[in-house]
PDB file of N, CA and C in Angstrom:
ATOM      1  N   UNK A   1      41.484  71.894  99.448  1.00  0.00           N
ATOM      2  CA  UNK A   1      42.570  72.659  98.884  1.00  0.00           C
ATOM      3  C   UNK A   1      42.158  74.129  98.804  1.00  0.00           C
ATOM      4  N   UNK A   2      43.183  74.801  99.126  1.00  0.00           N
ATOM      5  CA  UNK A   2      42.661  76.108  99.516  1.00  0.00           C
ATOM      6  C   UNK A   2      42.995  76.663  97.974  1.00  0.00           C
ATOM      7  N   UNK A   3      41.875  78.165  97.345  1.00  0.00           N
ATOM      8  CA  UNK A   3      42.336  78.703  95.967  1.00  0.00           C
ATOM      9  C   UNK A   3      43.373  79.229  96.189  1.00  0.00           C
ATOM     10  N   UNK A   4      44.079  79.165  94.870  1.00  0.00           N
ATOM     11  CA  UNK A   4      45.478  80.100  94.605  1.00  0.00           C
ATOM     12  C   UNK A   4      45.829  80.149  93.442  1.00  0.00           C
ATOM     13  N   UNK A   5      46.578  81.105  93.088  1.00  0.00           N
ATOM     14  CA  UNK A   5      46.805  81.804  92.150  1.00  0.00           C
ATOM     15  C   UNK A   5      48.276  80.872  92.028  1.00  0.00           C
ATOM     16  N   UNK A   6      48.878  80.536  90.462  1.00  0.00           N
ATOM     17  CA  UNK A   6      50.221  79.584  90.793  1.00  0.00           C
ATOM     18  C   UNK A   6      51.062  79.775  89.372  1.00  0.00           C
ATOM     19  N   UNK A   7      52.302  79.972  89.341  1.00  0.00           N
ATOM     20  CA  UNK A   7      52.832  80.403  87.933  1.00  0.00           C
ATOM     21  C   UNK A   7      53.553  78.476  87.697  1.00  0.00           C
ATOM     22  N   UNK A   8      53.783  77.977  86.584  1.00  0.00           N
ATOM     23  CA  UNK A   8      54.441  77.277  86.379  1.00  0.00           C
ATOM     24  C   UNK A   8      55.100  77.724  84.960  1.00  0.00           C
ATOM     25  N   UNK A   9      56.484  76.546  85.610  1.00  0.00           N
ATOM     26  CA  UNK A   9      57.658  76.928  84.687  1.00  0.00           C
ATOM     27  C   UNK A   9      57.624  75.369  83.846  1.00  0.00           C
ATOM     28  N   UNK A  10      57.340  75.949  82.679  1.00  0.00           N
ATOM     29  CA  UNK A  10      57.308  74.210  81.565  1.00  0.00           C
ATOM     30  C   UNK A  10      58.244  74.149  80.883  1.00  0.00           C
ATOM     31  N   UNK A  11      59.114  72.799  80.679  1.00  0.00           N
ATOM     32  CA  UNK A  11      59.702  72.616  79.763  1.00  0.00           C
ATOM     33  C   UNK A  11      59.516  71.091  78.933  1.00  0.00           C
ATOM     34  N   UNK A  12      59.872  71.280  77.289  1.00  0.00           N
ATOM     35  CA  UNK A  12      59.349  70.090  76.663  1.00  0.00           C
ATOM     36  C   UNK A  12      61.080  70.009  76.101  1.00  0.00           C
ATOM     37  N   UNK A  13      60.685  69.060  75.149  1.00  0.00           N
ATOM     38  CA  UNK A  13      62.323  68.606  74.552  1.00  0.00           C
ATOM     39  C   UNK A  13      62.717  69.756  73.453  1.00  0.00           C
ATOM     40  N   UNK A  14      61.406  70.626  73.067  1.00  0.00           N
ATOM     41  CA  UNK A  14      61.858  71.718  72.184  1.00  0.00           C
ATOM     42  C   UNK A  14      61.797  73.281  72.819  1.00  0.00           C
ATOM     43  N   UNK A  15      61.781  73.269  74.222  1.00  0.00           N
ATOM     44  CA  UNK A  15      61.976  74.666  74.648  1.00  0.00           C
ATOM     45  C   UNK A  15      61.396  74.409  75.977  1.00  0.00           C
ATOM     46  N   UNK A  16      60.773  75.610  76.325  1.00  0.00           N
ATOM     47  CA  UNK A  16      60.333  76.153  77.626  1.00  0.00           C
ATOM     48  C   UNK A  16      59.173  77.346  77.498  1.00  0.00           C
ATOM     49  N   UNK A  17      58.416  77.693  78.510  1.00  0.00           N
ATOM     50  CA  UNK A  17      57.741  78.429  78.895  1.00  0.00           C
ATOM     51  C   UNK A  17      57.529  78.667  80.346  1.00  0.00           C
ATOM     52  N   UNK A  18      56.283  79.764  80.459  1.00  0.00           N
ATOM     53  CA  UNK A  18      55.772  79.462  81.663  1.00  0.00           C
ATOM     54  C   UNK A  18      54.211  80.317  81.862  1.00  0.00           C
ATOM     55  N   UNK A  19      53.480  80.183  82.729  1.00  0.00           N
ATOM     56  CA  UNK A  19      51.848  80.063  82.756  1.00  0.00           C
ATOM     57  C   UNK A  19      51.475  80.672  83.962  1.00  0.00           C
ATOM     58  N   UNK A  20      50.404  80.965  83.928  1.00  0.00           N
ATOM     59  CA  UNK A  20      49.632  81.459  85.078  1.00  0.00           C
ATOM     60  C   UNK A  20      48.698  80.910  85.601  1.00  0.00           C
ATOM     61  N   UNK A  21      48.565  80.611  86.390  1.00  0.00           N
ATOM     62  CA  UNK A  21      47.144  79.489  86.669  1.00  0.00           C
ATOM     63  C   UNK A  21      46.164  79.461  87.749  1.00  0.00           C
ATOM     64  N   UNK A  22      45.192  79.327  88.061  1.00  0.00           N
ATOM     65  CA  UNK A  22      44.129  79.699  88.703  1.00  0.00           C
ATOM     66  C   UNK A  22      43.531  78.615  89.195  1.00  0.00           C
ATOM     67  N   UNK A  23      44.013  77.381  90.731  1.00  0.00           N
ATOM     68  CA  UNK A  23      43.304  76.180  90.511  1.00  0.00           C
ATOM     69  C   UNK A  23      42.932  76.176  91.811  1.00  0.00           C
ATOM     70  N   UNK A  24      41.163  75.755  92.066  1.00  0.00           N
ATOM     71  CA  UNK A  24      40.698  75.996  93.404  1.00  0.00           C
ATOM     72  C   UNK A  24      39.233  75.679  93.067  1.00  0.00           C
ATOM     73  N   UNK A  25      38.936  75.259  94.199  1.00  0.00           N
ATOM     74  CA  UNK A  25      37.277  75.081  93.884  1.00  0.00           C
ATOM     75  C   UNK A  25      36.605  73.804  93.005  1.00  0.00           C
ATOM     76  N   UNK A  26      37.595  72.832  92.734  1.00  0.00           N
ATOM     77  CA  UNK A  26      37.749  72.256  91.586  1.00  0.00           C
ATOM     78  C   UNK A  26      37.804  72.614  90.196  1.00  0.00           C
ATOM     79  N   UNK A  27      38.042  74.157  90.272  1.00  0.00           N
ATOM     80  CA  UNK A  27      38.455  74.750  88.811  1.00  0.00           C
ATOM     81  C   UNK A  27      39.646  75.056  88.541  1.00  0.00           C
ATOM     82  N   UNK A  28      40.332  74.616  87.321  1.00  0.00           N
ATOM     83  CA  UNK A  28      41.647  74.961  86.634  1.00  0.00           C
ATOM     84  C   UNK A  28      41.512  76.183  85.502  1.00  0.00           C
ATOM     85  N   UNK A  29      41.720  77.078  85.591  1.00  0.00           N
ATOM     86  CA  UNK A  29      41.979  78.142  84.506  1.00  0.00           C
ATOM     87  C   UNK A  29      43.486  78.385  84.182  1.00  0.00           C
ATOM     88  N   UNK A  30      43.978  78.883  83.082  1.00  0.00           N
ATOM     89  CA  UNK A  30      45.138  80.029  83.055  1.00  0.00           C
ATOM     90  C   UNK A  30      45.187  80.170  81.420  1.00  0.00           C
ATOM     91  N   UNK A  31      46.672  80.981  81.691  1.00  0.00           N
ATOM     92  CA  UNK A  31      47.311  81.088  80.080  1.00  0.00           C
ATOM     93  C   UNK A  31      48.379  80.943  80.231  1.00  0.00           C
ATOM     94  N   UNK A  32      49.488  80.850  79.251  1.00  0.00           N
ATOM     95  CA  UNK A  32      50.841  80.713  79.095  1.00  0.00           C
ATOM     96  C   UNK A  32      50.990  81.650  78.059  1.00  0.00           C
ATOM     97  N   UNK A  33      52.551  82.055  78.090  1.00  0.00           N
ATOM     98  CA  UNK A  33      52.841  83.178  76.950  1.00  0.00           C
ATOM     99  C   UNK A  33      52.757  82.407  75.762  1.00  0.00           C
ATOM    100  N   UNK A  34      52.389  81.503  75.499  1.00  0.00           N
ATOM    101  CA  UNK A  34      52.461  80.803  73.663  1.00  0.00           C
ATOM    102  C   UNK A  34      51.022  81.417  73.358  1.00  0.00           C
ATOM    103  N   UNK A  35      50.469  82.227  74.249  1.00  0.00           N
ATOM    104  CA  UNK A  35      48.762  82.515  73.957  1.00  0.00           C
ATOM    105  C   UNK A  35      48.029  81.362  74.412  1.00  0.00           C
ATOM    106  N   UNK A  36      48.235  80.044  74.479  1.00  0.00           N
ATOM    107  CA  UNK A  36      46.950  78.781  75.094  1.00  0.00           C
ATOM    108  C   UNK A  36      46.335  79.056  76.013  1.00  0.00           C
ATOM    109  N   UNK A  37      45.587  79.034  75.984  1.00  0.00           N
ATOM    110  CA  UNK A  37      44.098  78.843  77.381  1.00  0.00           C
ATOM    111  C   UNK A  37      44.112  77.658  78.113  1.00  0.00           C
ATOM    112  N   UNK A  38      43.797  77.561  79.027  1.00  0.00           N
ATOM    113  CA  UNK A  38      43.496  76.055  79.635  1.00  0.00           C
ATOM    114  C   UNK A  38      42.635  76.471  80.632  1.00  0.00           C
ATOM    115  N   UNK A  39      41.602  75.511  80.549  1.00  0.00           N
ATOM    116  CA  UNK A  39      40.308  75.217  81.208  1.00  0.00           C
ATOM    117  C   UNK A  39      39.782  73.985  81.678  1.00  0.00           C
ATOM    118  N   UNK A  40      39.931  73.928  83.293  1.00  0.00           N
ATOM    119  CA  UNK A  40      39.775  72.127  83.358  1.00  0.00           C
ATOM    120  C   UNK A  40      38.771  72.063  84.756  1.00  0.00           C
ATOM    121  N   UNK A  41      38.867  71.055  85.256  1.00  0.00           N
ATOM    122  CA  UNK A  41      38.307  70.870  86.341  1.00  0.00           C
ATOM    123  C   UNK A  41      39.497  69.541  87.070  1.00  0.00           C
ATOM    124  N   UNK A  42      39.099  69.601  88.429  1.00  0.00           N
ATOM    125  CA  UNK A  42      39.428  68.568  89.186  1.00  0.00           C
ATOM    126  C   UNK A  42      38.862  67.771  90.353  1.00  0.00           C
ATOM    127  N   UNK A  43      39.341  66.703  90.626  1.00  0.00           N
ATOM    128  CA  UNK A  43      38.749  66.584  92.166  1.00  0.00           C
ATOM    129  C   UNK A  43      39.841  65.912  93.154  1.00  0.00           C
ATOM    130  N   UNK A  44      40.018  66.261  94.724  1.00  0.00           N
ATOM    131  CA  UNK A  44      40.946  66.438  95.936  1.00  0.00           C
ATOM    132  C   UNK A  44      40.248  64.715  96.058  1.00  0.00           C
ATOM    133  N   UNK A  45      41.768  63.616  96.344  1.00  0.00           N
ATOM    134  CA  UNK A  45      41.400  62.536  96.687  1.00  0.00           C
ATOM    135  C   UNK A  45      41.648  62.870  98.181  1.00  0.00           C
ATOM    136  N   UNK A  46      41.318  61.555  99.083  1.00  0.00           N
ATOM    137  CA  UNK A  46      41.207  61.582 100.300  1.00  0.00           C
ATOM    138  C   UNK A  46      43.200  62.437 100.257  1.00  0.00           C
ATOM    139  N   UNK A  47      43.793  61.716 100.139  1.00  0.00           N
ATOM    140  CA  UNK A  47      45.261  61.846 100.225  1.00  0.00           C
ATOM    141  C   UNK A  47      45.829  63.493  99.913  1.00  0.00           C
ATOM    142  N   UNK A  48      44.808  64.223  99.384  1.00  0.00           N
ATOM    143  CA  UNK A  48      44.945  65.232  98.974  1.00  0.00           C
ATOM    144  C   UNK A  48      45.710  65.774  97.568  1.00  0.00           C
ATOM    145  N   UNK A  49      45.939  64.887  96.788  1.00  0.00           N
ATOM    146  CA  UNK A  49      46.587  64.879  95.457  1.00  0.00           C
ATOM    147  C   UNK A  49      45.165  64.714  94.702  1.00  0.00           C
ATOM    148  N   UNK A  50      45.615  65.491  93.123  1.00  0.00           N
ATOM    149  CA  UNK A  50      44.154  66.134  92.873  1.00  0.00           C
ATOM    150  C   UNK A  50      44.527  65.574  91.311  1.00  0.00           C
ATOM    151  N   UNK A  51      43.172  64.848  90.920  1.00  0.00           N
ATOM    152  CA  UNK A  51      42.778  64.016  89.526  1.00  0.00           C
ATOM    153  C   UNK A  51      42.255  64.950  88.627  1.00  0.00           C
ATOM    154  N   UNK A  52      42.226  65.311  87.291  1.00  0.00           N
ATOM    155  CA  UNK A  52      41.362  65.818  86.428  1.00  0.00           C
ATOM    156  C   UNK A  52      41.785  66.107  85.277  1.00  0.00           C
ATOM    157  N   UNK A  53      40.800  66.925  84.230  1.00  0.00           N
ATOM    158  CA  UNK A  53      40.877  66.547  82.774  1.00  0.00           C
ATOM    159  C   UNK A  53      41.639  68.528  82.752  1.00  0.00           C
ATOM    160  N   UNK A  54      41.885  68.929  81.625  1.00  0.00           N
ATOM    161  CA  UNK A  54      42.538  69.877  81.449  1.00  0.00           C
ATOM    162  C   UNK A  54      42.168  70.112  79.847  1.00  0.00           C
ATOM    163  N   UNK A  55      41.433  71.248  79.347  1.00  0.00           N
ATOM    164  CA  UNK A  55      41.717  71.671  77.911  1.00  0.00           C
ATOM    165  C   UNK A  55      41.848  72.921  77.695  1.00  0.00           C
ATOM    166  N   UNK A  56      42.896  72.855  76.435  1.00  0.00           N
ATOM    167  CA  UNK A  56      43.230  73.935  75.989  1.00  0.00           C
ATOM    168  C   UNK A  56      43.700  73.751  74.183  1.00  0.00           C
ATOM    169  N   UNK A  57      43.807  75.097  74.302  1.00  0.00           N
ATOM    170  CA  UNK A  57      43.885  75.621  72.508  1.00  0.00           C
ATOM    171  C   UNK A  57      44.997  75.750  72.101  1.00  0.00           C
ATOM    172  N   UNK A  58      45.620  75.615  71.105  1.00  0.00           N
ATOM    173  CA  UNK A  58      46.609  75.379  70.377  1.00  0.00           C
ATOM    174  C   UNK A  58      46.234  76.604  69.140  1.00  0.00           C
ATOM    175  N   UNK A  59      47.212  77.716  69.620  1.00  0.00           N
ATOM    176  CA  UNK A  59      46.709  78.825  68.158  1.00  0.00           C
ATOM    177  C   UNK A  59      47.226  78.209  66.933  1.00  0.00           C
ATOM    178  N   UNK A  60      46.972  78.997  65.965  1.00  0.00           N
ATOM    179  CA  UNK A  60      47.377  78.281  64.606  1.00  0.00           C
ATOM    180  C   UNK A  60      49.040  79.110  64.573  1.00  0.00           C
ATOM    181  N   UNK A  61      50.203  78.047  64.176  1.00  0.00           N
ATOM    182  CA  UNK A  61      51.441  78.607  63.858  1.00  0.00           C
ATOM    183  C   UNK A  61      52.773  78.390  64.972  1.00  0.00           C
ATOM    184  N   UNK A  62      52.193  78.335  66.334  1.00  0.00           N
ATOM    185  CA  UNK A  62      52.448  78.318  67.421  1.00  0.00           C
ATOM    186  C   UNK A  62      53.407  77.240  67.772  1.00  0.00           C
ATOM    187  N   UNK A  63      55.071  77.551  67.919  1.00  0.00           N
ATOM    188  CA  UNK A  63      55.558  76.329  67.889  1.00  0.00           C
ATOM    189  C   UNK A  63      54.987  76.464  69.409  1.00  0.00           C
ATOM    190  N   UNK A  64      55.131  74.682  69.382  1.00  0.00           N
ATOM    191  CA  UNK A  64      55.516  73.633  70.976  1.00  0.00           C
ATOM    192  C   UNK A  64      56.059  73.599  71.691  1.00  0.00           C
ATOM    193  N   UNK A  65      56.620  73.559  73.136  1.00  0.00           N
ATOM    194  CA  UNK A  65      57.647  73.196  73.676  1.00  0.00           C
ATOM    195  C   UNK A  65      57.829  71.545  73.788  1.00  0.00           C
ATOM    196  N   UNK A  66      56.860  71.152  73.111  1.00  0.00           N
ATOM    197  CA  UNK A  66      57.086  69.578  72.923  1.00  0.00           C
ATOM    198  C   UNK A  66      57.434  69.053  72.043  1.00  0.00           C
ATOM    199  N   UNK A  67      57.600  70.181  70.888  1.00  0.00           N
ATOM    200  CA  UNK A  67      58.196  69.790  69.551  1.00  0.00           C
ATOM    201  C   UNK A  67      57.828  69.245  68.539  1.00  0.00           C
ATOM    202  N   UNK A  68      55.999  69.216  68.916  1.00  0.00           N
ATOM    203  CA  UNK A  68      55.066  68.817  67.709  1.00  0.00           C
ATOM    204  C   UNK A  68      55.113  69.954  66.625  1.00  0.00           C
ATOM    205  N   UNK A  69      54.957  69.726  65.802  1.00  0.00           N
ATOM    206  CA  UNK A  69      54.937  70.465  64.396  1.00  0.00           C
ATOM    207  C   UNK A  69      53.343  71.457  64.607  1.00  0.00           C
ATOM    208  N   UNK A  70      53.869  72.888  64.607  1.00  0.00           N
ATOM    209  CA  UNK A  70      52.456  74.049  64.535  1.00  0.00           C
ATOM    210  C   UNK A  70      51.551  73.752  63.647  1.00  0.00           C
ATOM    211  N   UNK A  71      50.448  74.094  64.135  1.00  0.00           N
ATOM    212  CA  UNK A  71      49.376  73.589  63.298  1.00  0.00           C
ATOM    213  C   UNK A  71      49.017  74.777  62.280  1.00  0.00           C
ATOM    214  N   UNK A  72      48.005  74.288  61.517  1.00  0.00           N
ATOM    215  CA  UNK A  72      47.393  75.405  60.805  1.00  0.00           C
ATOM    216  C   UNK A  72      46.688  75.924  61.191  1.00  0.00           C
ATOM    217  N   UNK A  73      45.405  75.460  61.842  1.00  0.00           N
ATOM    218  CA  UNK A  73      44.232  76.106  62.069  1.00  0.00           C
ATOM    219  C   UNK A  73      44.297  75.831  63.741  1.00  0.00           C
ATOM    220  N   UNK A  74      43.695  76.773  64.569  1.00  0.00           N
ATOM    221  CA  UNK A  74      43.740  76.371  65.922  1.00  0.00           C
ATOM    222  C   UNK A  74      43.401  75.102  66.541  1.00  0.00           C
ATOM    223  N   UNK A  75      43.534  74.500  67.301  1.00  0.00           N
ATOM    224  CA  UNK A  75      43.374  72.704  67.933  1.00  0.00           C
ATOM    225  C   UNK A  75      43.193  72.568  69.359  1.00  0.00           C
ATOM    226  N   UNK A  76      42.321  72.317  69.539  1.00  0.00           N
ATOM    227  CA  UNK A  76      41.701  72.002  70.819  1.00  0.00           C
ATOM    228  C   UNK A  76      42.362  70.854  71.323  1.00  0.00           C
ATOM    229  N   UNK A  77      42.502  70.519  72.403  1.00  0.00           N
ATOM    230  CA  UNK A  77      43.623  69.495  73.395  1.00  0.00           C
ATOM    231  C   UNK A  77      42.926  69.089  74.356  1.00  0.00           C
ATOM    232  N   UNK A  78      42.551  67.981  74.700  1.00  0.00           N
ATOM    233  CA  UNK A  78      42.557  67.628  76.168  1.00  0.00           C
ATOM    234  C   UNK A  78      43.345  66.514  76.661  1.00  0.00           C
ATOM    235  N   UNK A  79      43.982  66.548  78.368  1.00  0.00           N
ATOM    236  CA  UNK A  79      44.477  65.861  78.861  1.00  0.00           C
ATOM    237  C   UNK A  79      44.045  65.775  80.035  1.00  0.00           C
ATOM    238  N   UNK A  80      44.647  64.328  80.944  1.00  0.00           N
ATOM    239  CA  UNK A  80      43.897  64.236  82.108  1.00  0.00           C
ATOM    240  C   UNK A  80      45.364  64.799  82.685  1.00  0.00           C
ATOM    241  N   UNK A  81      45.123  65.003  84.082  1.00  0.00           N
ATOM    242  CA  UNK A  81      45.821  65.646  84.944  1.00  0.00           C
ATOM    243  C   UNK A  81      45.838  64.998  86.176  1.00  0.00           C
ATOM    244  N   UNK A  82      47.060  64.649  86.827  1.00  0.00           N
ATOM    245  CA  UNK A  82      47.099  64.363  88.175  1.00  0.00           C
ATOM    246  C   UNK A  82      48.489  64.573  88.781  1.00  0.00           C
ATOM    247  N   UNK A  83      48.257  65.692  90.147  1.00  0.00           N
ATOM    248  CA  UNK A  83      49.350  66.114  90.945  1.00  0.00           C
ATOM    249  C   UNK A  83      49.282  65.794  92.306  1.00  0.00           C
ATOM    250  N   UNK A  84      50.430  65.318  92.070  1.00  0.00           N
ATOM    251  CA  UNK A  84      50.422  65.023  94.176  1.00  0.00           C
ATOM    252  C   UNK A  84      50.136  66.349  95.051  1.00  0.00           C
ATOM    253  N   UNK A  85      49.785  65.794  96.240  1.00  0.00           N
ATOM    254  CA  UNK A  85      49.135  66.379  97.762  1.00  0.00           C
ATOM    255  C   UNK A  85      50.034  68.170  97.258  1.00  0.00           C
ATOM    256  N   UNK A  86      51.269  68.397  97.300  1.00  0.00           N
ATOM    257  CA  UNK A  86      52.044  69.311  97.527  1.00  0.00           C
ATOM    258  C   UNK A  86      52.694  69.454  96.275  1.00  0.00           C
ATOM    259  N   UNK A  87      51.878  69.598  95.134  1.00  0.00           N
ATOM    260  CA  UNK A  87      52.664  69.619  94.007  1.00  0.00           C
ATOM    261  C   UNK A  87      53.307  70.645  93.634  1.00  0.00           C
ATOM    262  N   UNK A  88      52.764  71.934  95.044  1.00  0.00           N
ATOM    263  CA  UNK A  88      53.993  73.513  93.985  1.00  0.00           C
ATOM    264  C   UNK A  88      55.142  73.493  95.713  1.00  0.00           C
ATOM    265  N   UNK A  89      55.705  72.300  95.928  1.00  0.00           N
ATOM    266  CA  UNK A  89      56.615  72.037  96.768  1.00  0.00           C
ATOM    267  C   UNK A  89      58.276  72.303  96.197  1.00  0.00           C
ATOM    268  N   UNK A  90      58.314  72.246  94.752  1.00  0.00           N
ATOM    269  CA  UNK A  90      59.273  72.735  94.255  1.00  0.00           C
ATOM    270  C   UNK A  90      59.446  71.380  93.412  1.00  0.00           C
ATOM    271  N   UNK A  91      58.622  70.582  93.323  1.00  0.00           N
ATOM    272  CA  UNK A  91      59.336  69.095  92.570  1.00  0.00           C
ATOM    273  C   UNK A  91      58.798  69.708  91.191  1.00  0.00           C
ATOM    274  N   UNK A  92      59.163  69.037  90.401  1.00  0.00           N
ATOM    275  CA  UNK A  92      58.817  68.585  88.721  1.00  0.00           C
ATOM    276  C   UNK A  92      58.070  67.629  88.349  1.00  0.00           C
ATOM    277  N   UNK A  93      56.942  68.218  88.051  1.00  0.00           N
ATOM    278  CA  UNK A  93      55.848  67.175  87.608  1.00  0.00           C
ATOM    279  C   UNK A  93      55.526  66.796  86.141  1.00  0.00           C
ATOM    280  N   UNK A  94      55.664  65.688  85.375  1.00  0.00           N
ATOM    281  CA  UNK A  94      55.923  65.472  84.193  1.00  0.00           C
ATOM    282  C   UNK A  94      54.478  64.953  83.916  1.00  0.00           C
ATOM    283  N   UNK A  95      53.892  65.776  82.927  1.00  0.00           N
ATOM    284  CA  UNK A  95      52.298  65.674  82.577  1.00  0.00           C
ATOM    285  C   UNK A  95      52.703  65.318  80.985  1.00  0.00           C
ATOM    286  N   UNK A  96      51.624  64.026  80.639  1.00  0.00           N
ATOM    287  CA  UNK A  96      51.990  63.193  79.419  1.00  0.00           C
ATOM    288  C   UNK A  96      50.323  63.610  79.290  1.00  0.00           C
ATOM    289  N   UNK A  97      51.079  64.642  77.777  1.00  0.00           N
ATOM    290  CA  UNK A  97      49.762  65.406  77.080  1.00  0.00           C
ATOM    291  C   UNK A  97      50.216  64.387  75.592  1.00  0.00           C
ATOM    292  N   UNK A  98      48.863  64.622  74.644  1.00  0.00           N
ATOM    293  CA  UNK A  98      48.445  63.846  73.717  1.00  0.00           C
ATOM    294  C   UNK A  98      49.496  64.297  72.468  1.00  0.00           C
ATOM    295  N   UNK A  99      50.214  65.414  72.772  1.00  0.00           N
ATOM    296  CA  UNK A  99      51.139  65.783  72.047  1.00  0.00           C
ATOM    297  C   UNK A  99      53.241  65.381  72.143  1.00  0.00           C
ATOM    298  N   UNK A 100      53.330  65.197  73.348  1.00  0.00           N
ATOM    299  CA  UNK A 100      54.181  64.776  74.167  1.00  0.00           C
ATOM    300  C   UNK A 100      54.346  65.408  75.225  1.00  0.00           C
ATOM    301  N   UNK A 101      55.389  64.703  76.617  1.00  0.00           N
ATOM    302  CA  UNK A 101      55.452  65.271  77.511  1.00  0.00           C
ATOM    303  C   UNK A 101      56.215  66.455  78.009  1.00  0.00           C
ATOM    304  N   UNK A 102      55.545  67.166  79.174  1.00  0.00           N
ATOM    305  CA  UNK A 102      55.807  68.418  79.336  1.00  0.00           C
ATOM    306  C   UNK A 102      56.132  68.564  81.215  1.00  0.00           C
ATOM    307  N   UNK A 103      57.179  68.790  81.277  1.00  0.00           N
ATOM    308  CA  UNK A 103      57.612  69.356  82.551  1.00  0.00           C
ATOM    309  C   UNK A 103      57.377  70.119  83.161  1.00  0.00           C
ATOM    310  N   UNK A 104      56.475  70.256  84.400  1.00  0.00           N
ATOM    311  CA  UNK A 104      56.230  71.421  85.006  1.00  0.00           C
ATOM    312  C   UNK A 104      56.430  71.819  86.390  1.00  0.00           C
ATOM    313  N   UNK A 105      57.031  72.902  86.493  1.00  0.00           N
ATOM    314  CA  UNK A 105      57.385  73.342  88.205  1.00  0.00           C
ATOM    315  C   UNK A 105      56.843  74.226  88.401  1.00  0.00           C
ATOM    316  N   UNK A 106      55.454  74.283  89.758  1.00  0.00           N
ATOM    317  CA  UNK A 106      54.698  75.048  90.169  1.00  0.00           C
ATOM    318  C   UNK A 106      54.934  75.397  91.251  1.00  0.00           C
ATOM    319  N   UNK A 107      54.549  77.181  91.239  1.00  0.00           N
ATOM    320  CA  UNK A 107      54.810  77.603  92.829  1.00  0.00           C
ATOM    321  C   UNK A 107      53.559  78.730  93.160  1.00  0.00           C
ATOM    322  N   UNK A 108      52.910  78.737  94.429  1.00  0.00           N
ATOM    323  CA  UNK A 108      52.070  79.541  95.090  1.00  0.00           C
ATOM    324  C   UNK A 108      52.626  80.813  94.722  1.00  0.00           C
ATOM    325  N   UNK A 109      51.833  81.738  94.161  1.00  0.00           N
ATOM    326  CA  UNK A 109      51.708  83.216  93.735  1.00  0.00           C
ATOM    327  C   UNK A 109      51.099  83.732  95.573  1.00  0.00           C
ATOM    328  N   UNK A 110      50.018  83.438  95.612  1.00  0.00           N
ATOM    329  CA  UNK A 110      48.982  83.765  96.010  1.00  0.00           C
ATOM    330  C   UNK A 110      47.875  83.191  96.542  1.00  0.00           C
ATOM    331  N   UNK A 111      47.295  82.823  97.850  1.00  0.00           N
ATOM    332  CA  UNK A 111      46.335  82.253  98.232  1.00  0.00           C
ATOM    333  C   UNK A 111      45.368  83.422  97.661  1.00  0.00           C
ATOM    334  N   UNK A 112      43.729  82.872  97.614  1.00  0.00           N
ATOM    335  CA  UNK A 112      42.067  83.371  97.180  1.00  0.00           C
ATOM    336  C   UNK A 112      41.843  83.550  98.514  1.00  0.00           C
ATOM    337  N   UNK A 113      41.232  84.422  99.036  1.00  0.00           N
ATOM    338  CA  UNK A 113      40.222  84.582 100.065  1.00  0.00           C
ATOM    339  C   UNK A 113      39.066  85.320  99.366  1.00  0.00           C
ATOM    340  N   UNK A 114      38.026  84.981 100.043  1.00  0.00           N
ATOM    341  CA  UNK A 114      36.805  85.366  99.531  1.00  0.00           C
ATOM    342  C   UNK A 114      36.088  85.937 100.638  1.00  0.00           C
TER     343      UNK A 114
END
């Protein structure tokens, strides 16, 4: 999988957002405007659809777009992650995080060359 730079558009049952993301190399980085971080890793199956874990922070106060109740103090998250071969093809990929699920449509910003 070649690096690239990729915005996704999320939506949960209590709103929407959208993120910036950085996934290549088997590394996942970004942010979203709620302020969260996410930091993960992955790995490319033969088929080319890609398995892995994903964490990120939850500031304190911060509603959800999933409609969990803001926390007090900041909260660390992890979820596993898995997207098909062509996942910023324009489909909607529904990722079932530990909080509830979250809708996401990803698209190529930008290929990495190095």
């Amino acid at each position: 999988m070649t690096k690239a730079l990729y915005v996704a558009y999320l939506t949960g049952v209590a709103g929407q957002s959208i993120g910036l993301f950085y996934i290549g190399g088997g590394v996942l980085a970004g942010v979203d405007v709620a302020t969260m971080q996410y930091s993960g890793s992955y790995t490319t199956n033969p088929d080319g659809s890609l398995e892995g874990v994903v964490e990120y922070v939850l500031p304190a106060g911060v509603s959800l777009i999933t409609g969990a109740p803001a926390g007090v103090a900041p909260t660390r998250i992890s979820t596993s992650l898995k997207f098909p071969a062509d996942f910023a093809d324009g489909r909607v990929i529904t990722i079932e995080t530990p909080l509830g699920p979250v809708n996401a449509k990803f698209e190529k910003l930008k290929d990495i060359t190095e």
